[in-house]
C-alpha atoms as a PDB file:
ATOM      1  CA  UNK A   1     -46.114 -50.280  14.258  1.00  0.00           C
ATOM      2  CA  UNK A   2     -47.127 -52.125  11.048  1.00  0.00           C
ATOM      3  CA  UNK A   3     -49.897 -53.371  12.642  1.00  0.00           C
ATOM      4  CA  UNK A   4     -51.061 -50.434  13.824  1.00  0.00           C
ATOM      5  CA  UNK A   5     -50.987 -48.779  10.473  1.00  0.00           C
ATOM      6  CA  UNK A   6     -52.623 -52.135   8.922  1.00  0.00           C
ATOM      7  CA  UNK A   7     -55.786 -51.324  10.701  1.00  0.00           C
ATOM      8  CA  UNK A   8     -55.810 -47.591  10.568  1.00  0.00           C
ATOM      9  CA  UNK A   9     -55.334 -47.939   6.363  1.00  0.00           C
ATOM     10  CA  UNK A  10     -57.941 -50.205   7.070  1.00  0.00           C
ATOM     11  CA  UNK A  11     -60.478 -47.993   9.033  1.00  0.00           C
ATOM     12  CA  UNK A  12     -60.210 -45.353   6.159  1.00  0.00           C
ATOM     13  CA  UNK A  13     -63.100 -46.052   4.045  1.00  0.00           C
ATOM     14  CA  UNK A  14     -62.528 -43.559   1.007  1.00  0.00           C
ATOM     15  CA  UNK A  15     -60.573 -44.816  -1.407  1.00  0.00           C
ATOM     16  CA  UNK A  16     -58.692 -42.247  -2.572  1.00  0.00           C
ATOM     17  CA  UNK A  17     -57.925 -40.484   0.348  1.00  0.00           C
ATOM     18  CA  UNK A  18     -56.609 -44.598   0.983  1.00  0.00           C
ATOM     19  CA  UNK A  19     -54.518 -44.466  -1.607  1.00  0.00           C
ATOM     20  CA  UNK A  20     -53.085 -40.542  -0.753  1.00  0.00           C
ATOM     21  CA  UNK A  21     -52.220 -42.026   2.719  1.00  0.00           C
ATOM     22  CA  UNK A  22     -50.878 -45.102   1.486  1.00  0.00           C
ATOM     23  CA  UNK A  23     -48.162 -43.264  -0.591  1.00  0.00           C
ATOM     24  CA  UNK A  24     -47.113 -40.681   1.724  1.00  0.00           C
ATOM     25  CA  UNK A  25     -46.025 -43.791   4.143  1.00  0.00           C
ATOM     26  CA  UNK A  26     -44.142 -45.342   1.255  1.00  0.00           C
ATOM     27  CA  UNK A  27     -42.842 -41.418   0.434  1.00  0.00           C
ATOM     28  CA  UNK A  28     -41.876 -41.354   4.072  1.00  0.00           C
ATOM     29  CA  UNK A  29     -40.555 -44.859   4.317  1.00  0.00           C
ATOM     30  CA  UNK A  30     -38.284 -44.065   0.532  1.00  0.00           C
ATOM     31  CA  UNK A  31     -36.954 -40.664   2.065  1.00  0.00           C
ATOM     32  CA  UNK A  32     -35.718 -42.900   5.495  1.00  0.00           C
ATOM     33  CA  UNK A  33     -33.751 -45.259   3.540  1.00  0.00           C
ATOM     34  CA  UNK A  34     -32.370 -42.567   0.993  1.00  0.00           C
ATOM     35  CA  UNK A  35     -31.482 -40.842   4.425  1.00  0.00           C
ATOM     36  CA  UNK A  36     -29.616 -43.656   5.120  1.00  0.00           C
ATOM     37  CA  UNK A  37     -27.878 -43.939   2.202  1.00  0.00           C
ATOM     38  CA  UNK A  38     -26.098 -40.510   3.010  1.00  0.00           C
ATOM     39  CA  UNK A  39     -23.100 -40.691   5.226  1.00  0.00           C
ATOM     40  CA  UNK A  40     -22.008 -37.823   7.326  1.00  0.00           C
ATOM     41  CA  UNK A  41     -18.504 -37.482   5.304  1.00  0.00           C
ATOM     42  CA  UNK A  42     -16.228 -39.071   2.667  1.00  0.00           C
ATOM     43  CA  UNK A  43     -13.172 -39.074   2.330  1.00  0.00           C
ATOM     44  CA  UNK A  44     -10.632 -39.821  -0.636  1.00  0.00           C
ATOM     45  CA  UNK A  45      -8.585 -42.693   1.671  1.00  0.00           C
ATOM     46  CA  UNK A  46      -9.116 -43.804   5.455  1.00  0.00           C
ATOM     47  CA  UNK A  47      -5.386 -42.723   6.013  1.00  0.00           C
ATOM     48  CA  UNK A  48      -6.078 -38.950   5.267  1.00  0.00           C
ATOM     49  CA  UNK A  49      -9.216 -38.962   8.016  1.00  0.00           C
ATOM     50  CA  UNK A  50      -8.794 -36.704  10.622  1.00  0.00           C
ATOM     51  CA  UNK A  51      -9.056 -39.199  13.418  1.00  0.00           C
ATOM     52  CA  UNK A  52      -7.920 -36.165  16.117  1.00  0.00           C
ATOM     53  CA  UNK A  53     -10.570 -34.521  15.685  1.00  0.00           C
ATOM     54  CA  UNK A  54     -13.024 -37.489  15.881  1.00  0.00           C
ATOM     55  CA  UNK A  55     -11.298 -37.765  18.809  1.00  0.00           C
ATOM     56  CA  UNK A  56     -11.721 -34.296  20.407  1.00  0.00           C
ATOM     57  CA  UNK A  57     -15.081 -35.135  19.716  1.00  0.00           C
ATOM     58  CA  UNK A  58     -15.900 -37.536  21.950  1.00  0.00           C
ATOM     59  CA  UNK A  59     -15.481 -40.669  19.647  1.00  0.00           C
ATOM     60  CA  UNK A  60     -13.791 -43.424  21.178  1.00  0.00           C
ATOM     61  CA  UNK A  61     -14.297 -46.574  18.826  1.00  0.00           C
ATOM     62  CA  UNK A  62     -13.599 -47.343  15.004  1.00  0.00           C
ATOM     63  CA  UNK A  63     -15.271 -49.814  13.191  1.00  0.00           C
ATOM     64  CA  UNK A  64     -13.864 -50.397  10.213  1.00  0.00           C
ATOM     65  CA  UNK A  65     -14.951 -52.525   6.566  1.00  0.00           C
ATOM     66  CA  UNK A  66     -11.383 -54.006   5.438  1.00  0.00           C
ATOM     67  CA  UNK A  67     -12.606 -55.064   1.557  1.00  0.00           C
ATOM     68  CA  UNK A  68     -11.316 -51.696  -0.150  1.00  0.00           C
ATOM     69  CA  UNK A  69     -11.426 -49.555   3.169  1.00  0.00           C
ATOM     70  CA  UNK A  70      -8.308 -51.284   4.645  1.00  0.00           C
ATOM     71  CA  UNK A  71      -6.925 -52.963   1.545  1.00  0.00           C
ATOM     72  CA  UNK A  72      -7.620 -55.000  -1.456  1.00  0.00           C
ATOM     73  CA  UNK A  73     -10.980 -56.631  -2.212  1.00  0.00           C
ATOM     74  CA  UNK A  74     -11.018 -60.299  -0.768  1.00  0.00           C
ATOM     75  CA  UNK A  75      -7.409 -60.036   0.403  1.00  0.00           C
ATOM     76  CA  UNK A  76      -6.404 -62.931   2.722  1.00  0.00           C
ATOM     77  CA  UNK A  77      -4.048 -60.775   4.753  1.00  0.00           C
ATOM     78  CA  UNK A  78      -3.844 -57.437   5.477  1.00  0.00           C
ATOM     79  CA  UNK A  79      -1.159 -55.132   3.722  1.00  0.00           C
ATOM     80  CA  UNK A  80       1.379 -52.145   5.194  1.00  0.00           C
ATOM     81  CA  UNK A  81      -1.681 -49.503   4.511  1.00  0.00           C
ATOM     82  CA  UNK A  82      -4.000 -51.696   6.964  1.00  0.00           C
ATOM     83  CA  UNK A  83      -1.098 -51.852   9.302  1.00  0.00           C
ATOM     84  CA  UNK A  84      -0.602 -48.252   9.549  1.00  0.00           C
ATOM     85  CA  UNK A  85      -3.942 -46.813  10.448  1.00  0.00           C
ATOM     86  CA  UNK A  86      -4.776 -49.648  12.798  1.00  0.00           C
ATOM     87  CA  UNK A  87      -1.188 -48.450  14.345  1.00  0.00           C
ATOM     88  CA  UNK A  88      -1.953 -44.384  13.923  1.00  0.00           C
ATOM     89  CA  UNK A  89      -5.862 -45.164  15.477  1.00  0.00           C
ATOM     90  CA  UNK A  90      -4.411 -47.044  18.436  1.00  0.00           C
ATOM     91  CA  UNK A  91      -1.910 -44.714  19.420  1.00  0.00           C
ATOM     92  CA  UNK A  92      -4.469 -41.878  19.363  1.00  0.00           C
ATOM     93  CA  UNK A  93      -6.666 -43.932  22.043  1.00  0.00           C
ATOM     94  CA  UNK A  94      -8.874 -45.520  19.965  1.00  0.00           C
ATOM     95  CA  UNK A  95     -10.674 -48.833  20.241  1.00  0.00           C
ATOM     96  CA  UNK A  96     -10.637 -50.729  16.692  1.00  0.00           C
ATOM     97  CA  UNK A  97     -12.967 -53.466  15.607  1.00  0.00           C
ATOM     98  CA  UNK A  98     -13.415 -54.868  12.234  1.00  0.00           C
ATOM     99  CA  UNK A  99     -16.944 -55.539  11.169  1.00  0.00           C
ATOM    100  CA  UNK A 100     -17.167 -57.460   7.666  1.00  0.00           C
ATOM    101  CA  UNK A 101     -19.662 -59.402   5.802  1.00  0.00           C
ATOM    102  CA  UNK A 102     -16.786 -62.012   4.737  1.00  0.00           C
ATOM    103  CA  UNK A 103     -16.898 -65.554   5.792  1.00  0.00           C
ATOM    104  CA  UNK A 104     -15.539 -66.117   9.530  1.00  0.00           C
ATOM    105  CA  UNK A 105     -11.842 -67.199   8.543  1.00  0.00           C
ATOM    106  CA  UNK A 106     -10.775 -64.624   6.262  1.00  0.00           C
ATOM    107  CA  UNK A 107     -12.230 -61.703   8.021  1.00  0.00           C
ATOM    108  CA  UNK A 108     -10.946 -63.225  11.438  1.00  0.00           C
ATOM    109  CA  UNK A 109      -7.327 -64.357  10.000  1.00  0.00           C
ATOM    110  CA  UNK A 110      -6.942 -60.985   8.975  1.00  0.00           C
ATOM    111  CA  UNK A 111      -8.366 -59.196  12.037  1.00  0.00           C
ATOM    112  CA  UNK A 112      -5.913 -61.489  14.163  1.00  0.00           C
ATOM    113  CA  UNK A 113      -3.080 -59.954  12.091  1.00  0.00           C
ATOM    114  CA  UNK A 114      -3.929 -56.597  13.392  1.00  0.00           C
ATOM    115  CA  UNK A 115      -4.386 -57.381  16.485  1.00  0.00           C
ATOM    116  CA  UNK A 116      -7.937 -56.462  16.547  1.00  0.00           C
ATOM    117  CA  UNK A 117     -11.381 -57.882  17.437  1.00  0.00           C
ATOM    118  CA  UNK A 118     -13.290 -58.744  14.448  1.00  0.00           C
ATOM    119  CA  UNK A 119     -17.346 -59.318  13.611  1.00  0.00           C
ATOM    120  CA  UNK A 120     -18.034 -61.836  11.211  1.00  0.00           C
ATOM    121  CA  UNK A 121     -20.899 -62.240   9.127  1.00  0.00           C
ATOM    122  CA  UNK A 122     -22.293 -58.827   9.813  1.00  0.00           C
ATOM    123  CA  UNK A 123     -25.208 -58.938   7.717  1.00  0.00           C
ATOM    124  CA  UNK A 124     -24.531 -55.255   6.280  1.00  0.00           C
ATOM    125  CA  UNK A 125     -26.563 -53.080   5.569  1.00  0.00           C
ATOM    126  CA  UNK A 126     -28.360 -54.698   8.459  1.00  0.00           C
ATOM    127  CA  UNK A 127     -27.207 -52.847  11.810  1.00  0.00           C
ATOM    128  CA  UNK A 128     -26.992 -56.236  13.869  1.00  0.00           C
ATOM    129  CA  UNK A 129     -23.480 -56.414  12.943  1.00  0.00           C
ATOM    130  CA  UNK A 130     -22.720 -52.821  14.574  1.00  0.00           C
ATOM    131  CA  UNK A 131     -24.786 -53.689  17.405  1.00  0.00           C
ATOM    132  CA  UNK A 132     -22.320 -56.495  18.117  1.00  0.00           C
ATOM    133  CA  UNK A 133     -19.294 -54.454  17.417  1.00  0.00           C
ATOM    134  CA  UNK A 134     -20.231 -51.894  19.661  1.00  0.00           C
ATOM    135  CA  UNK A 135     -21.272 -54.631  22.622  1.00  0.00           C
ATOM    136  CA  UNK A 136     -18.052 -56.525  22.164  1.00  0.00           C
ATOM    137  CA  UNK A 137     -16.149 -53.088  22.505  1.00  0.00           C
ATOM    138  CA  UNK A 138     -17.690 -51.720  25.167  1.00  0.00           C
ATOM    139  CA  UNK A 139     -19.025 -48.275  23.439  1.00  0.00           C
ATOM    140  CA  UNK A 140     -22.474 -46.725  23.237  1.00  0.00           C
ATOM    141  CA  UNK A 141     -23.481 -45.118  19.331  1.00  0.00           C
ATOM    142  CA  UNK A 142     -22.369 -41.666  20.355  1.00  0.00           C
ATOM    143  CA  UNK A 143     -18.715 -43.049  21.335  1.00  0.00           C
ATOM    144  CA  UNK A 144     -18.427 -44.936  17.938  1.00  0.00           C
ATOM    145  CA  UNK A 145     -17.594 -44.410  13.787  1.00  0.00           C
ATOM    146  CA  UNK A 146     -18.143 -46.596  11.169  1.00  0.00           C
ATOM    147  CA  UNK A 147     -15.662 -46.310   8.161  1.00  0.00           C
ATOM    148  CA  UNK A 148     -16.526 -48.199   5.116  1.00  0.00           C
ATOM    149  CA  UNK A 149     -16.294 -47.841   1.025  1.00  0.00           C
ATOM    150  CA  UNK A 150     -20.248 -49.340   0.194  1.00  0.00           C
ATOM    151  CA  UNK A 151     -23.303 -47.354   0.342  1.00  0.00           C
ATOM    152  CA  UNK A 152     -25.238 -50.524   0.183  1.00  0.00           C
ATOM    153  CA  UNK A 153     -23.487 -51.850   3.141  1.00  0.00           C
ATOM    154  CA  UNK A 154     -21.672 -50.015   5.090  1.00  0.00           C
ATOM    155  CA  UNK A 155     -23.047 -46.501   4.880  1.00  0.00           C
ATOM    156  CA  UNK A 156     -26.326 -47.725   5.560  1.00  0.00           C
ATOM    157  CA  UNK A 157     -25.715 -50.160   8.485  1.00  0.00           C
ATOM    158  CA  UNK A 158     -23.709 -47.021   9.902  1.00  0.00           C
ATOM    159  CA  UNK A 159     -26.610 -44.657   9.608  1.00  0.00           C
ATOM    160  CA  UNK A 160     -29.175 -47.381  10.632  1.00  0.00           C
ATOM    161  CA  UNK A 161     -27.189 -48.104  13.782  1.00  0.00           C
ATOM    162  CA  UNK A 162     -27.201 -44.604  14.684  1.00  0.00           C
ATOM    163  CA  UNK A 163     -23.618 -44.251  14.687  1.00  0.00           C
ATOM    164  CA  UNK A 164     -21.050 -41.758  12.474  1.00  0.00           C
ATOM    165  CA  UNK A 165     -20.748 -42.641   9.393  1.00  0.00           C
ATOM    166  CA  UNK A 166     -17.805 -41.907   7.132  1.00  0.00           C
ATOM    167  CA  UNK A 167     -17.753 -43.801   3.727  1.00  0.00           C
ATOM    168  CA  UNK A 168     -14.061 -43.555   1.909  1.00  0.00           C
ATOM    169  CA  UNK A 169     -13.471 -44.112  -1.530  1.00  0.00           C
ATOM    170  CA  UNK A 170     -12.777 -47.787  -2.686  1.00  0.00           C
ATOM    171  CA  UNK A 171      -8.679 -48.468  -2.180  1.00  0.00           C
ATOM    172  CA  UNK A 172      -8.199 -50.148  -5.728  1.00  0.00           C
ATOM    173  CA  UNK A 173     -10.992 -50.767  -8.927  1.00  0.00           C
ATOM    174  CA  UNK A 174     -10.481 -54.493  -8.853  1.00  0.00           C
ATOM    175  CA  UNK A 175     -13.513 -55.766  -7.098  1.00  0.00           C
ATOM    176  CA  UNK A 176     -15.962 -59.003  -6.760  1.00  0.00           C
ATOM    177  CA  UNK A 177     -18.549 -59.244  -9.564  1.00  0.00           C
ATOM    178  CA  UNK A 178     -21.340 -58.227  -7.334  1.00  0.00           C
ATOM    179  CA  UNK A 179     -19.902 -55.433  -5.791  1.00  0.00           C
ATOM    180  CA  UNK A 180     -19.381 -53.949  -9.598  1.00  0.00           C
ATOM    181  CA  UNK A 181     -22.692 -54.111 -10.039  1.00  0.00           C
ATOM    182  CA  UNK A 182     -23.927 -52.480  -7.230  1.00  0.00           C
ATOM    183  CA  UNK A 183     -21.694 -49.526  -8.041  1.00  0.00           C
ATOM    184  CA  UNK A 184     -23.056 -47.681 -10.989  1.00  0.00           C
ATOM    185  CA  UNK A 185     -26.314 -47.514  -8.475  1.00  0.00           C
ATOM    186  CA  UNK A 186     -24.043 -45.827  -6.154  1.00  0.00           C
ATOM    187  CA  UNK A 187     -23.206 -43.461  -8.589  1.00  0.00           C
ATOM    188  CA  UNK A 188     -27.069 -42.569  -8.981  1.00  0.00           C
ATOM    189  CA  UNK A 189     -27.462 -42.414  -5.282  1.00  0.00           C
ATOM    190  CA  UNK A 190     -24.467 -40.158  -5.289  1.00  0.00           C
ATOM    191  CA  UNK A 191     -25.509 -38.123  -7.606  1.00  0.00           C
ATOM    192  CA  UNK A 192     -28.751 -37.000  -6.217  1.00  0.00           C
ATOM    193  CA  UNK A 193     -27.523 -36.778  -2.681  1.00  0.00           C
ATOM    194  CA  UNK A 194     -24.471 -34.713  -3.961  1.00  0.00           C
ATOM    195  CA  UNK A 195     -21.456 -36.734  -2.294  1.00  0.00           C
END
């Protein structure tokens, strides 16, 4: 596609009409993204989601963040909260898979706790990471929910993978240096998208 629109910006030969078309794509391309910065609920805590009715819905598989979805930010182990909706999910049918952009033996050492699959090194807000949760479960985008506390990451790898997206708010304020800075831009996205 870039290509193509390369040579068509190319092929226009008046400069300001150039210039008109050029910023409408980047409009278009700004309003996309923002788009996808926009999840289709939130919720104060992933234990007071209403996973029946995600379930009478047609939604068969969770993916879920764990750092301050599930519990604590860089936690080595997963706490009684964790525990519990893993537990609730599973008895209401559902598949689980954790999908994290920690290194392979936290995120898998606490996945293997839970007894759940886990996808390392997901590359949020890239969707390859949900692409390869949803392959190793079995479930097509329709089936499948992504449940995460980061607009940066996990709402938009959610809405770029085409699946439902339900952002939660963080489970405590202590939190990595670089995750504290991303949030007051949260707050601005927030803000203007009214969530």
């Amino acid at each position: 596609m870039i290509p193509i629109y390369i040579r068509f910006i190319g092929n226009i030969t008046n400069k300001s009409l150039r210039f008109t078309f050029q910023g409408f794509m980047y409009t278009i391309l700004l309003m996309n993204i923002f788009k996808a910065m926009v999840p289709d609920i939130v919720y104060k805590r992933a234990d007071v989601i209403p996973y029946e009715t995600l379930k009478s819905e047609g939604k068969t598989c969770i993916l879920f963040d764990f750092d301050n979805t599930l519990g604590p930010d860089h936690a080595t182990a997963p706490d009684k909260y964790a525990f519990d909706i893993i537990e609730k999910v599973q008895k209401l049918g559902f598949k689980c898979c954790l999908v994290s952009n920690a290194k392979s033996g936290r995120s898998a050492g606490i996945a293997q706790e839970l007894n759940i699959p886990c996808v390392t090194y997901a590359h949020k807000p890239r969707p390859v990471g949900i692409y390869r949760a949803m392959e190793k479960m079995g479930s097509s985008k329709e089936e499948t929910v992504m449940i995460g506390d980061q607009v940066f990451t996990d709402v938009i790898a959610g809405k770029l993978a085409g699946v439902y997206t339900i952002m939660v708010e963080r489970y405590s304020k202590k939190e990595i240096w670089y995750v504290v800075l991303k949030r007051p831009l949260e707050k601005i996205v927030r803000l203007f998208a009214r969530y």
